[in-house]
PDB file of N, CA and C in Angstrom:
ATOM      1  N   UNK A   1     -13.395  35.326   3.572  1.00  0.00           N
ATOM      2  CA  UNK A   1     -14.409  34.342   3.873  1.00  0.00           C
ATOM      3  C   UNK A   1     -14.858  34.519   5.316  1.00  0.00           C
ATOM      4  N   UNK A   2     -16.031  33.692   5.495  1.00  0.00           N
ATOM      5  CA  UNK A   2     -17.019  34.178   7.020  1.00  0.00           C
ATOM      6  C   UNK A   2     -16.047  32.904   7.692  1.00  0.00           C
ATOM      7  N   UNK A   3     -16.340  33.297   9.088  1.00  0.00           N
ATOM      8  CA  UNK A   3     -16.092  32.030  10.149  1.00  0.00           C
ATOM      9  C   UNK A   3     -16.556  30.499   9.489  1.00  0.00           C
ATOM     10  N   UNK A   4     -15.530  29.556  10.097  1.00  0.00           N
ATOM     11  CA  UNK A   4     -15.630  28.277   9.361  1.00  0.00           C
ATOM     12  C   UNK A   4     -15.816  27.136  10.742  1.00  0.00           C
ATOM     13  N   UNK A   5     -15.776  26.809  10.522  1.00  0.00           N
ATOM     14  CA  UNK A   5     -15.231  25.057  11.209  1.00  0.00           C
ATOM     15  C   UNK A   5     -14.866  23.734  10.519  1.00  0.00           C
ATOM     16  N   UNK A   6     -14.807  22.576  10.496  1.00  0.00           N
ATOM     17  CA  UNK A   6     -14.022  22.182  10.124  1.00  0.00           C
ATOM     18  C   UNK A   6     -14.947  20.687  10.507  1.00  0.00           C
ATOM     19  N   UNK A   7     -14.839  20.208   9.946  1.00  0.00           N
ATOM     20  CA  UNK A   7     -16.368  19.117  10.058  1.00  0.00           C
ATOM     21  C   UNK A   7     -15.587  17.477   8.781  1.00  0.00           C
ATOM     22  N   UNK A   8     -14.933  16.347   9.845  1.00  0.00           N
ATOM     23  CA  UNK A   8     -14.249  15.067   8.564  1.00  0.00           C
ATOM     24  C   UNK A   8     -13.507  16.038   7.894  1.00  0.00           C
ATOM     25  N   UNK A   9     -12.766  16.807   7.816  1.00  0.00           N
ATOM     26  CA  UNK A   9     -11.663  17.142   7.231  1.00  0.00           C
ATOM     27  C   UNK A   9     -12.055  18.510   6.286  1.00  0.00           C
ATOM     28  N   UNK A  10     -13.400  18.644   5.899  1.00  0.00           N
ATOM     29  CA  UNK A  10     -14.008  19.656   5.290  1.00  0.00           C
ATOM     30  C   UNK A  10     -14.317  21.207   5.901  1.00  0.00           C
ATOM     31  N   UNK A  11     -14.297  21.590   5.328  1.00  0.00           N
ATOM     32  CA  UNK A  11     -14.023  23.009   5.831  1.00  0.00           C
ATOM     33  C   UNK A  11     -15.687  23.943   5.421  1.00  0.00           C
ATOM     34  N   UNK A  12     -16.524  24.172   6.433  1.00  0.00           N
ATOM     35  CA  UNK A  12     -17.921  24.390   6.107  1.00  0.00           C
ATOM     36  C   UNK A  12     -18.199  25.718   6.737  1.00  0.00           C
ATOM     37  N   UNK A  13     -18.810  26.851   6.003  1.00  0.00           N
ATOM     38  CA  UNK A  13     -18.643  28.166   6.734  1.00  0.00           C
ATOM     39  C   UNK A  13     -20.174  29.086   6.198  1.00  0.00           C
ATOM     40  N   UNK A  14     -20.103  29.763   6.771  1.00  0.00           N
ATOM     41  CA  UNK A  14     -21.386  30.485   6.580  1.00  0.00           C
ATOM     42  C   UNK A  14     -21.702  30.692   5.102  1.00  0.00           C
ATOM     43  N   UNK A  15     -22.607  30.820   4.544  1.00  0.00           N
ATOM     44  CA  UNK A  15     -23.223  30.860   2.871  1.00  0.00           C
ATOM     45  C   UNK A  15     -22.887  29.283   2.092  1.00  0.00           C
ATOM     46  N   UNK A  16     -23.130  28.147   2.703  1.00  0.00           N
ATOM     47  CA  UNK A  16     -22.699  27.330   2.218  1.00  0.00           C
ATOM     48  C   UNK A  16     -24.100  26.125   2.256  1.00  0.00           C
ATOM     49  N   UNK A  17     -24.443  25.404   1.171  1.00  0.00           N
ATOM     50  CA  UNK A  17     -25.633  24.816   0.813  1.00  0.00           C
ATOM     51  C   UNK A  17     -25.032  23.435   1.230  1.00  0.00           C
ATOM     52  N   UNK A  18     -25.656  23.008   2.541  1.00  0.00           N
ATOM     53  CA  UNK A  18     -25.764  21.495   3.325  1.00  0.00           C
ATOM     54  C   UNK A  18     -26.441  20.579   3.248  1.00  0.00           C
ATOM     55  N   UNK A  19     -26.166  19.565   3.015  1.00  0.00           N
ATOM     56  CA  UNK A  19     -26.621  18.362   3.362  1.00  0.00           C
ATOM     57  C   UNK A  19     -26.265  17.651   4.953  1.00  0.00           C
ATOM     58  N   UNK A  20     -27.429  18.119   5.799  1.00  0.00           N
ATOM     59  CA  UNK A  20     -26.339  16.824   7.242  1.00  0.00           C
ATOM     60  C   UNK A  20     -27.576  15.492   7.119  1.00  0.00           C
ATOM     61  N   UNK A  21     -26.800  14.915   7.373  1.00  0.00           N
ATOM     62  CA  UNK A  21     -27.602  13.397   7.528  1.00  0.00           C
ATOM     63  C   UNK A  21     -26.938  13.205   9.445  1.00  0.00           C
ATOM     64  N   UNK A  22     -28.424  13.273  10.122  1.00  0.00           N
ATOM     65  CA  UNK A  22     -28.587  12.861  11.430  1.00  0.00           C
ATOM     66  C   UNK A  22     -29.381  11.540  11.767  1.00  0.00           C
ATOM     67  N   UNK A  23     -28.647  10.811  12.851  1.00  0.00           N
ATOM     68  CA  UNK A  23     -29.254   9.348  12.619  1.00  0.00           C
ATOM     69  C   UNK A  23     -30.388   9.750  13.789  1.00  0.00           C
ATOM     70  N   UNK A  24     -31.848   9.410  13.618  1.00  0.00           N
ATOM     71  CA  UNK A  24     -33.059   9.637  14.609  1.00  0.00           C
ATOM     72  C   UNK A  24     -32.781   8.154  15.082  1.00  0.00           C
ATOM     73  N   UNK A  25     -33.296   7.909  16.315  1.00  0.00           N
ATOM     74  CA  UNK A  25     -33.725   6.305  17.080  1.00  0.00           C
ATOM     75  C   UNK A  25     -34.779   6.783  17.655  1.00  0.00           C
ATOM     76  N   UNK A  26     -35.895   5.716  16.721  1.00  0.00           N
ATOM     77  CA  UNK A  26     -37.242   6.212  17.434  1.00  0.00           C
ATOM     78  C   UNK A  26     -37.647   4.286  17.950  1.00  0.00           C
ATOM     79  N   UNK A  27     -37.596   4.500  19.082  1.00  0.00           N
ATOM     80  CA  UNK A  27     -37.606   3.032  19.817  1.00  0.00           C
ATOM     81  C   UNK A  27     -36.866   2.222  19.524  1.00  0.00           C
ATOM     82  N   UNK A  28     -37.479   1.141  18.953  1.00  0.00           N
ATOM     83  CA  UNK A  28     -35.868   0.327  18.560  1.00  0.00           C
ATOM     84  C   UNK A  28     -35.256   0.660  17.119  1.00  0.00           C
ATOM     85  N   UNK A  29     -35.827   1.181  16.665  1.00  0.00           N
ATOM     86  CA  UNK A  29     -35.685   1.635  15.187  1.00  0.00           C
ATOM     87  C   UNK A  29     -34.490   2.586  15.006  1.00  0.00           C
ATOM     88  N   UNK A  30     -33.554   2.651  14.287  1.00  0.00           N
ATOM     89  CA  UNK A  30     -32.531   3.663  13.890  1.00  0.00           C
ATOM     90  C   UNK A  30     -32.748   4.066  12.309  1.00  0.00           C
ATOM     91  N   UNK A  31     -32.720   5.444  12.037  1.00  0.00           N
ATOM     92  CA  UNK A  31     -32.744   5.892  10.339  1.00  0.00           C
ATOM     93  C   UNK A  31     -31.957   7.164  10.031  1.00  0.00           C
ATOM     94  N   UNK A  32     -31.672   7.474   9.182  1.00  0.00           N
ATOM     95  CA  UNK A  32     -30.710   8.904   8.897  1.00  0.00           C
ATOM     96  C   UNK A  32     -32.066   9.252   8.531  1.00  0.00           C
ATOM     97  N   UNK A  33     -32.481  10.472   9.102  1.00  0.00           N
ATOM     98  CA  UNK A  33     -32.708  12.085   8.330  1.00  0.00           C
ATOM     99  C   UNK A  33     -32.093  12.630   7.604  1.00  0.00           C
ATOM    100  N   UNK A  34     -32.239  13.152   6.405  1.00  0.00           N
ATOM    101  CA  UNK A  34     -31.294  14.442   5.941  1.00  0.00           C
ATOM    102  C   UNK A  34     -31.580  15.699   5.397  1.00  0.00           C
ATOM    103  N   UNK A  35     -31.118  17.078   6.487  1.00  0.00           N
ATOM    104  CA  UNK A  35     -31.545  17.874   6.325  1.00  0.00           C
ATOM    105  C   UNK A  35     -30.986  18.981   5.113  1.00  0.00           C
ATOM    106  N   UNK A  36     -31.766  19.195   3.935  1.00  0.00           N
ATOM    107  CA  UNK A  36     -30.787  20.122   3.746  1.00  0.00           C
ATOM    108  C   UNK A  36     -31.023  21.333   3.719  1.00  0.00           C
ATOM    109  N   UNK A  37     -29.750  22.275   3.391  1.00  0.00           N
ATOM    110  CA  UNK A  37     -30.586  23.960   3.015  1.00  0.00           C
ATOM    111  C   UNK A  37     -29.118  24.233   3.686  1.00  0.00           C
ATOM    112  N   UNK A  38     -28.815  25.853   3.709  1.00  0.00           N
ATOM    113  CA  UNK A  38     -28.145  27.105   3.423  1.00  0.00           C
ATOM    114  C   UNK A  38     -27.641  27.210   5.048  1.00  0.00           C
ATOM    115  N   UNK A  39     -26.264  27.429   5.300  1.00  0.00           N
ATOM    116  CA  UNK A  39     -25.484  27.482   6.660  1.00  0.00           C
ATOM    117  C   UNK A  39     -26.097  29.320   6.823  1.00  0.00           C
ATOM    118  N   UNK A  40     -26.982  29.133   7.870  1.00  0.00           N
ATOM    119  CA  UNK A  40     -26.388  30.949   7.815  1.00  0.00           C
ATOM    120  C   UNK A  40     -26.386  31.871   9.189  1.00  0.00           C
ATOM    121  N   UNK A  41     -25.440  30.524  10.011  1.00  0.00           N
ATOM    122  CA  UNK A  41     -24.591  31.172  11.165  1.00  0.00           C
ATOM    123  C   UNK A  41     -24.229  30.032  11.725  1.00  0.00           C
ATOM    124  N   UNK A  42     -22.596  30.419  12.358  1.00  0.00           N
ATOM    125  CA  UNK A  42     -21.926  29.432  12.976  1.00  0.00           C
ATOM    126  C   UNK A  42     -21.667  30.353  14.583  1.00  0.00           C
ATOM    127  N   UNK A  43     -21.837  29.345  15.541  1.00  0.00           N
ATOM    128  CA  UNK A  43     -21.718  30.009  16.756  1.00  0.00           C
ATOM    129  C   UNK A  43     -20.496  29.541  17.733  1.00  0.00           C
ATOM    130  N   UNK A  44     -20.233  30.080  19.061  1.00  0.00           N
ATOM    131  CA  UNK A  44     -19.516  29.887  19.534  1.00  0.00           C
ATOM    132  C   UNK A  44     -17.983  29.227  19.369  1.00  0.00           C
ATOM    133  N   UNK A  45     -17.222  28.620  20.070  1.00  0.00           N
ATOM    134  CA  UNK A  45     -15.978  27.907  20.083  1.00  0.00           C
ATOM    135  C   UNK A  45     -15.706  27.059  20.827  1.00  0.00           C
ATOM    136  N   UNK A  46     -14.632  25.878  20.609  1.00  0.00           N
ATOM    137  CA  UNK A  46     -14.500  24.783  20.886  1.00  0.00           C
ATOM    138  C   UNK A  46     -15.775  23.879  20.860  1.00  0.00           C
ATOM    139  N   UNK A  47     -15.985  23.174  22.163  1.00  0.00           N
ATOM    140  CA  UNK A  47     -16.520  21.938  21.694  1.00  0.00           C
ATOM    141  C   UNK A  47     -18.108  22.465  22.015  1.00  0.00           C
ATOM    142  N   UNK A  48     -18.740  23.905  22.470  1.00  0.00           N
ATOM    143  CA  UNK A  48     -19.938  24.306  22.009  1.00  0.00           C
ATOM    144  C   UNK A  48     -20.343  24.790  21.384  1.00  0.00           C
ATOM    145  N   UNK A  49     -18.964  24.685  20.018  1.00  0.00           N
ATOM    146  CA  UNK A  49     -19.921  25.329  18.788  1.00  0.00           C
ATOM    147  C   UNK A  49     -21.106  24.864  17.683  1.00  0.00           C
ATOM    148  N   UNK A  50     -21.876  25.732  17.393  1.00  0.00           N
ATOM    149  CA  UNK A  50     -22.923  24.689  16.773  1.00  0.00           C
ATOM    150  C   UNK A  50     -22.926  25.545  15.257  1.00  0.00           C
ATOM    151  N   UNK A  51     -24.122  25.496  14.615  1.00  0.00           N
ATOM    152  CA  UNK A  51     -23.986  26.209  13.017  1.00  0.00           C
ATOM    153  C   UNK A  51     -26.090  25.943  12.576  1.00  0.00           C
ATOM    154  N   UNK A  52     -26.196  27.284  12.515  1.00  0.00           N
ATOM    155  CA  UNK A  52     -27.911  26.785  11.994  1.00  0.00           C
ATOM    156  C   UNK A  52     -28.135  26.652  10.765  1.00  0.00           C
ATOM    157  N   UNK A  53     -28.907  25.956   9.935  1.00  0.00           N
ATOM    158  CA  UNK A  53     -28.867  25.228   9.006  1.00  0.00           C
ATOM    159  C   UNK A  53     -30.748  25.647   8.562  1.00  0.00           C
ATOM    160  N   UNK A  54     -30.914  26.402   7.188  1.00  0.00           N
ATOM    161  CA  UNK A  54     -32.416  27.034   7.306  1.00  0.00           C
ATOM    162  C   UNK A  54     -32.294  26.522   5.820  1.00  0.00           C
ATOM    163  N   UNK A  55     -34.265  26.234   5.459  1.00  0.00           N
ATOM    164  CA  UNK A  55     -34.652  25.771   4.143  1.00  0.00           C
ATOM    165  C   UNK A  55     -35.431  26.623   4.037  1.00  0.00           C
ATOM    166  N   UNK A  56     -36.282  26.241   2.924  1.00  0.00           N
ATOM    167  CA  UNK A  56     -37.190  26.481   2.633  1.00  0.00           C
ATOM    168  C   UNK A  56     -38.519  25.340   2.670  1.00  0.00           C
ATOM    169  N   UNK A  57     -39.109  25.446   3.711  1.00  0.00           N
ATOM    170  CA  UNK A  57     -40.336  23.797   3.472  1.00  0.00           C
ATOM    171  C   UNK A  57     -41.264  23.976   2.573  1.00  0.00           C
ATOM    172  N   UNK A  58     -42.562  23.016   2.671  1.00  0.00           N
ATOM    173  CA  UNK A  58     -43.931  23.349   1.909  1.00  0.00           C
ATOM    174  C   UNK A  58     -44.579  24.544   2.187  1.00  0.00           C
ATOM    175  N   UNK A  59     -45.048  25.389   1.484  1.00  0.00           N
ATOM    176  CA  UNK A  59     -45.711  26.105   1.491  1.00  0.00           C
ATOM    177  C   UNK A  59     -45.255  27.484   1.614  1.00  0.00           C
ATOM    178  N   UNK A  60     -43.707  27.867   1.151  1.00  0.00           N
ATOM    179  CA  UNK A  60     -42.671  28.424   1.285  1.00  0.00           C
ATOM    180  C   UNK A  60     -42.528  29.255   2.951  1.00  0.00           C
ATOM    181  N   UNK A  61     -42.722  28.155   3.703  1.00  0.00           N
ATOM    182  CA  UNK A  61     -42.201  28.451   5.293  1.00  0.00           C
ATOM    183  C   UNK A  61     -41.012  28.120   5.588  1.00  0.00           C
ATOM    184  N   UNK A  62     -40.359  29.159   6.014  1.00  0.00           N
ATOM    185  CA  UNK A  62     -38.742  28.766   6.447  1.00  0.00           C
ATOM    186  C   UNK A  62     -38.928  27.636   7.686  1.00  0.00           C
ATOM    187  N   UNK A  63     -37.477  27.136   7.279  1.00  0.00           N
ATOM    188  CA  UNK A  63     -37.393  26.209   8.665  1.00  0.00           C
ATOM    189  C   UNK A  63     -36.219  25.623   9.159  1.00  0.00           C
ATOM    190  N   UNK A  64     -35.646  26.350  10.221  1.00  0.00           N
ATOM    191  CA  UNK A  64     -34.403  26.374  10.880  1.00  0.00           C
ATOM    192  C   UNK A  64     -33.974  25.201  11.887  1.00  0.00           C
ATOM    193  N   UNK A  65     -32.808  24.772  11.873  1.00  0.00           N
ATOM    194  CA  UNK A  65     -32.421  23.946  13.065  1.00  0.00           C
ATOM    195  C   UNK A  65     -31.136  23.843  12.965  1.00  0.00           C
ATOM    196  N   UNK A  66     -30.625  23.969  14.534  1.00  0.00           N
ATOM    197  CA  UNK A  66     -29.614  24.058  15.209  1.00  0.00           C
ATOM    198  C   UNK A  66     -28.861  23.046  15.588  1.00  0.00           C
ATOM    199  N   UNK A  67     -27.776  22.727  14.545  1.00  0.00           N
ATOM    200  CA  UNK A  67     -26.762  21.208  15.018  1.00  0.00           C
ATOM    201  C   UNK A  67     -25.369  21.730  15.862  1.00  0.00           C
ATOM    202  N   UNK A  68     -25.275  20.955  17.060  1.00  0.00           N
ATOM    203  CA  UNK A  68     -24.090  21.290  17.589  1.00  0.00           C
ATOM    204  C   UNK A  68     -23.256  20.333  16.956  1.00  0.00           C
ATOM    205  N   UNK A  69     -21.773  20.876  16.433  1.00  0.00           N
ATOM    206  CA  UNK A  69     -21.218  20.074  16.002  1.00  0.00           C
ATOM    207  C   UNK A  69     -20.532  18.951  16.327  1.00  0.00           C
ATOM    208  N   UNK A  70     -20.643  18.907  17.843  1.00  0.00           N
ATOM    209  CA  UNK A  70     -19.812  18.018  18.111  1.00  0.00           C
ATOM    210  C   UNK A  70     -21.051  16.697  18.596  1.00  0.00           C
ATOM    211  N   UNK A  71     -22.172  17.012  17.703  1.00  0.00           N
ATOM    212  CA  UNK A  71     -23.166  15.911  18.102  1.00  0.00           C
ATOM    213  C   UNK A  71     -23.066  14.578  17.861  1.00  0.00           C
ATOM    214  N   UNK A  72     -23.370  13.498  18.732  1.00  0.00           N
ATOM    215  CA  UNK A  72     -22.693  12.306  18.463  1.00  0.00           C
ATOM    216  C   UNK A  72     -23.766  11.468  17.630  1.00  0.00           C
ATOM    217  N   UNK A  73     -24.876  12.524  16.808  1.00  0.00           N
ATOM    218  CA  UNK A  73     -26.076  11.256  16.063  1.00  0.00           C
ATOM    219  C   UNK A  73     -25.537  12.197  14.901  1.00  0.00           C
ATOM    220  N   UNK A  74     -24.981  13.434  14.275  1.00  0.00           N
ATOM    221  CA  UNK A  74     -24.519  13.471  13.016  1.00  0.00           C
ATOM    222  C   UNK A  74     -23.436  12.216  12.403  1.00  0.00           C
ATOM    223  N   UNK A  75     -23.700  12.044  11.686  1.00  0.00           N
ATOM    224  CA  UNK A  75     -22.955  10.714  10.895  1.00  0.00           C
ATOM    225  C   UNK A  75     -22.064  11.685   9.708  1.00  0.00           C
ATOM    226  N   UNK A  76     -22.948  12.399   8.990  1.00  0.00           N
ATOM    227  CA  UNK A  76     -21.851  12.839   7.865  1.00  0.00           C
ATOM    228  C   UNK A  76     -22.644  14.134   7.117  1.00  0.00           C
ATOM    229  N   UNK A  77     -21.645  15.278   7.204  1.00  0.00           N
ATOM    230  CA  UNK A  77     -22.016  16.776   6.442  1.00  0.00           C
ATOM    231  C   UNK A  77     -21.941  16.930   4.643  1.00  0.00           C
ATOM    232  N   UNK A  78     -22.754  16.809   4.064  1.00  0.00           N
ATOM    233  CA  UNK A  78     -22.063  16.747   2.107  1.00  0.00           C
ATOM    234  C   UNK A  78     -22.315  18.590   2.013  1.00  0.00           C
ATOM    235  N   UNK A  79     -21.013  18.994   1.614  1.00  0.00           N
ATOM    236  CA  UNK A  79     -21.403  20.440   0.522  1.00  0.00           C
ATOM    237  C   UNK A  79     -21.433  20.064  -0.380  1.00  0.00           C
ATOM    238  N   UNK A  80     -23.373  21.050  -0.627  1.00  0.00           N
ATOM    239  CA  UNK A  80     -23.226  21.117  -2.476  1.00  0.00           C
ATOM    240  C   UNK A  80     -22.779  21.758  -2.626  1.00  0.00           C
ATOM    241  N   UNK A  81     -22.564  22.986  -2.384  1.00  0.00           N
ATOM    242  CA  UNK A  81     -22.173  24.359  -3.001  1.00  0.00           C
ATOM    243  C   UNK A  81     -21.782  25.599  -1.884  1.00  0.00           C
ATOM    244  N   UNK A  82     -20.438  26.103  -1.995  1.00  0.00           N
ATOM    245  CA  UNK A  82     -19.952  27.483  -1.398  1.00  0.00           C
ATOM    246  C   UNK A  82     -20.147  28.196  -1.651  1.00  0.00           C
ATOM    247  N   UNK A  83     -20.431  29.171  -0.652  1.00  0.00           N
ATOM    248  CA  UNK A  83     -21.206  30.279  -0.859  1.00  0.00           C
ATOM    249  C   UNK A  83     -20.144  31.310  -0.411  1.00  0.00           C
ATOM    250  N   UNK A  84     -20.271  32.323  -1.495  1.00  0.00           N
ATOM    251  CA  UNK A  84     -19.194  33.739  -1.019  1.00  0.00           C
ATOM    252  C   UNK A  84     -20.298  34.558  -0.464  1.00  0.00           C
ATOM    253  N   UNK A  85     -20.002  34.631   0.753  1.00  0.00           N
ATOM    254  CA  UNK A  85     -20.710  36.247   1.572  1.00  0.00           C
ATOM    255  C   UNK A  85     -19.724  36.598   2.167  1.00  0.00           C
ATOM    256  N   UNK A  86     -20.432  37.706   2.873  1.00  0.00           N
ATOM    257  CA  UNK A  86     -19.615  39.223   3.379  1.00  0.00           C
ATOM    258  C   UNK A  86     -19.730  39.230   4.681  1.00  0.00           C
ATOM    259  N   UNK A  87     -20.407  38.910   5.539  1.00  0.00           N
ATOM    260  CA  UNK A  87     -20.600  38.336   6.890  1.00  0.00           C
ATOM    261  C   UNK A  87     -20.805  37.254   7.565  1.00  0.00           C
ATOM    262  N   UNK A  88     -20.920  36.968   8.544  1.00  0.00           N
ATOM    263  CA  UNK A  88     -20.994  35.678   9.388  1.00  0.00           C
ATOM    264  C   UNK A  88     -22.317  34.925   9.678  1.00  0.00           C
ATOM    265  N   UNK A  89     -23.620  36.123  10.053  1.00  0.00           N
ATOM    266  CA  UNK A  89     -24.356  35.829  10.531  1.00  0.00           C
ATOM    267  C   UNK A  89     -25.546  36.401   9.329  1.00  0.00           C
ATOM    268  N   UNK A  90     -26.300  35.502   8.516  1.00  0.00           N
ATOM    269  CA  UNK A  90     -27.032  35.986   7.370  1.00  0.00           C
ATOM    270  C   UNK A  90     -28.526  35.652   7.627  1.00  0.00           C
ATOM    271  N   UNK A  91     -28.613  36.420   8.760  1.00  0.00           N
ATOM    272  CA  UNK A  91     -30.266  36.398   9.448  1.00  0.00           C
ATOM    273  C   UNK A  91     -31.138  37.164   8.276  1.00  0.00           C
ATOM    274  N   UNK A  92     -30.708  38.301   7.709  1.00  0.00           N
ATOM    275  CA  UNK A  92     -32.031  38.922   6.741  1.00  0.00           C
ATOM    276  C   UNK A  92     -31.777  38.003   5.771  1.00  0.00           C
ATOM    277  N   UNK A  93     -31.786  36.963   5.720  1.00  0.00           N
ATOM    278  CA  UNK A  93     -32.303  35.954   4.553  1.00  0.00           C
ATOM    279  C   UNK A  93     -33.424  35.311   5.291  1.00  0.00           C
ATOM    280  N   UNK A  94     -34.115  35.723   6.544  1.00  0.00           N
ATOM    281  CA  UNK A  94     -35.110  35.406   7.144  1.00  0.00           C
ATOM    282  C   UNK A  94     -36.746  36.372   6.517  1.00  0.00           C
ATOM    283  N   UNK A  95     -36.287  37.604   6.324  1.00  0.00           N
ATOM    284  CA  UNK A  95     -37.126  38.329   5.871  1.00  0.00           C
ATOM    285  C   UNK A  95     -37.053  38.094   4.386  1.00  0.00           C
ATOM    286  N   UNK A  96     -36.563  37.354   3.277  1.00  0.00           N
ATOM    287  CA  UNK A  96     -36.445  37.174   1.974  1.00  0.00           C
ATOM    288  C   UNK A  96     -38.177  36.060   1.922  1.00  0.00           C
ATOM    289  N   UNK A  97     -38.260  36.016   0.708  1.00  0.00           N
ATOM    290  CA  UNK A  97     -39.747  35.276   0.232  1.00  0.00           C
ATOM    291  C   UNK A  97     -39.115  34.880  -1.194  1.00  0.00           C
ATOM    292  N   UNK A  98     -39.315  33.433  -0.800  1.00  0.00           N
ATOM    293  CA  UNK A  98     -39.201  32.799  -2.397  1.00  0.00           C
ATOM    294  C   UNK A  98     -37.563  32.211  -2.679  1.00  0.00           C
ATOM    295  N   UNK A  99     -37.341  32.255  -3.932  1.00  0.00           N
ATOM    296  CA  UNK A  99     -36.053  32.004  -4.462  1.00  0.00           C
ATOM    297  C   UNK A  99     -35.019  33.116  -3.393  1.00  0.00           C
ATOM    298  N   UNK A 100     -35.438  34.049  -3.387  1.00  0.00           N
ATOM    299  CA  UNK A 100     -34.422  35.096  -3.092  1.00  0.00           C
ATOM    300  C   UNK A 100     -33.983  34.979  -1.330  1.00  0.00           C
ATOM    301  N   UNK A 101     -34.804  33.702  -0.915  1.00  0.00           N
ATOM    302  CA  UNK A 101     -34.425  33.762   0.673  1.00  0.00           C
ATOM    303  C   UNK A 101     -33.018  32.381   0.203  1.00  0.00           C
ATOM    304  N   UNK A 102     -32.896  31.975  -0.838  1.00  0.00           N
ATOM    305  CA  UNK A 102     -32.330  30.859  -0.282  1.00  0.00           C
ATOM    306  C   UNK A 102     -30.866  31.144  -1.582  1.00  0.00           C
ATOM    307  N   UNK A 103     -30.827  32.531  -2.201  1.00  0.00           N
ATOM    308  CA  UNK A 103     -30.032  33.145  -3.039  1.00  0.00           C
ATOM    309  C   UNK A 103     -28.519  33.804  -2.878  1.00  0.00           C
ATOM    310  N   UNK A 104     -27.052  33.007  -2.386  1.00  0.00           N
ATOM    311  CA  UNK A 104     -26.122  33.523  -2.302  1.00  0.00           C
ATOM    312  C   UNK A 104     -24.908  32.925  -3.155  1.00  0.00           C
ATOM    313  N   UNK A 105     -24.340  34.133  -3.404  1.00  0.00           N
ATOM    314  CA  UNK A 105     -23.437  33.810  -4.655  1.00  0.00           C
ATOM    315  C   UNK A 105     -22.730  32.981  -4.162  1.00  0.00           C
ATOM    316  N   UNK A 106     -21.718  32.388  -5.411  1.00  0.00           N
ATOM    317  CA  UNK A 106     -21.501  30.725  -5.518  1.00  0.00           C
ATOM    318  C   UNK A 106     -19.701  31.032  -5.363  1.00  0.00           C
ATOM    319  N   UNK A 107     -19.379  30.942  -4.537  1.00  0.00           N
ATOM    320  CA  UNK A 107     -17.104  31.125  -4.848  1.00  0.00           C
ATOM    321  C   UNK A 107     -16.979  30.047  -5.882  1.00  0.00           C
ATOM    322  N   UNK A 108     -15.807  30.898  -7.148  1.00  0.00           N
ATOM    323  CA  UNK A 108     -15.568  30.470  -7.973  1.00  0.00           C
ATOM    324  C   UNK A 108     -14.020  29.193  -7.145  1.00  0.00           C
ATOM    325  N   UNK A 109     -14.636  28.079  -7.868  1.00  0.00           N
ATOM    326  CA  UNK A 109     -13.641  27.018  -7.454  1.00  0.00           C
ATOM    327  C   UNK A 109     -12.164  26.773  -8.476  1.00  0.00           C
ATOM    328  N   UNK A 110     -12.459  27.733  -9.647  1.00  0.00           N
ATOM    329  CA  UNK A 110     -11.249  27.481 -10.353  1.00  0.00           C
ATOM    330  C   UNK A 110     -10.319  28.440 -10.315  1.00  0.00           C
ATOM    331  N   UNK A 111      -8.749  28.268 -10.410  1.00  0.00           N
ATOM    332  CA  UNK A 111      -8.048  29.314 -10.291  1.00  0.00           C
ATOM    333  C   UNK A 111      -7.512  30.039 -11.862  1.00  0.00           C
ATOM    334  N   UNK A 112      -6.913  31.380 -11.922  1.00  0.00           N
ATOM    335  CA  UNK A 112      -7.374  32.012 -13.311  1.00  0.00           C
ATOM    336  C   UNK A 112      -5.789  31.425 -13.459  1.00  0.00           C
ATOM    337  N   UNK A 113      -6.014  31.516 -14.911  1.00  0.00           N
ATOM    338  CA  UNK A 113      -4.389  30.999 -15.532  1.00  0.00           C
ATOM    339  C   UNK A 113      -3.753  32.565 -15.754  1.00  0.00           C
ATOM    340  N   UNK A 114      -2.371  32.597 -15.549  1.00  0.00           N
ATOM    341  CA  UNK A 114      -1.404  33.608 -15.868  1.00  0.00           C
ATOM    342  C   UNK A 114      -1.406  34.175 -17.153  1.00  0.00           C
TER     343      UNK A 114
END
């Protein structure tokens, strides 16, 4: 498996399909955002590590953003789904178009019987 971190007890690592919910305060107002889409790089160590987090928007334009993890307006990370890759940093899913930018195989969660 790629580099991880460790996010409420969960264990979240590169090829992995996110949900973060970040709380915005726009004047007096407070609301969760929630971003989701595909982990596909985790950076640095200790308390400046962060992890970029890329979709797909309208009009099939990618669209990236950078959460440091130790940010104090993330409230809470949901995995839908783990992703098995082979490296850390899965930038040519930048040059992909369509289904196939947002396409990495799924780690099987069950273990085989004897």
């Amino acid at each position: 498996m790629a580099q991880y971190f460790t996010y409420q007890n969960q264990q979240i690592s590169s090829g992995d399909t996110v949900r973060v919910h970040q709380e915005i305060i726009e004047g007096d107002k407070k609301r969760v955002q929630v971003f989701e889409g595909l982990v596909i790089a985790i950076k640095n160590r200790g308390t400046g590590k962060s992890f970029t987090v890329r979709k797909i928007g309208a009009n099939a334009i990618g669209v990236e953003k950078i959460f440091p993890v130790l940010l104090p307006s993330l409230k809470k990370i949901e995995i839908k789904s783990q992703g098995n890759v082979r490296r850390n940093k899965l930038y040519y899913l930048r040059d992909k178009i369509g289904k196939a930018a947002t396409r990495v195989k799924e780690e099987n969660t069950f273990t085989k019987a004897k």
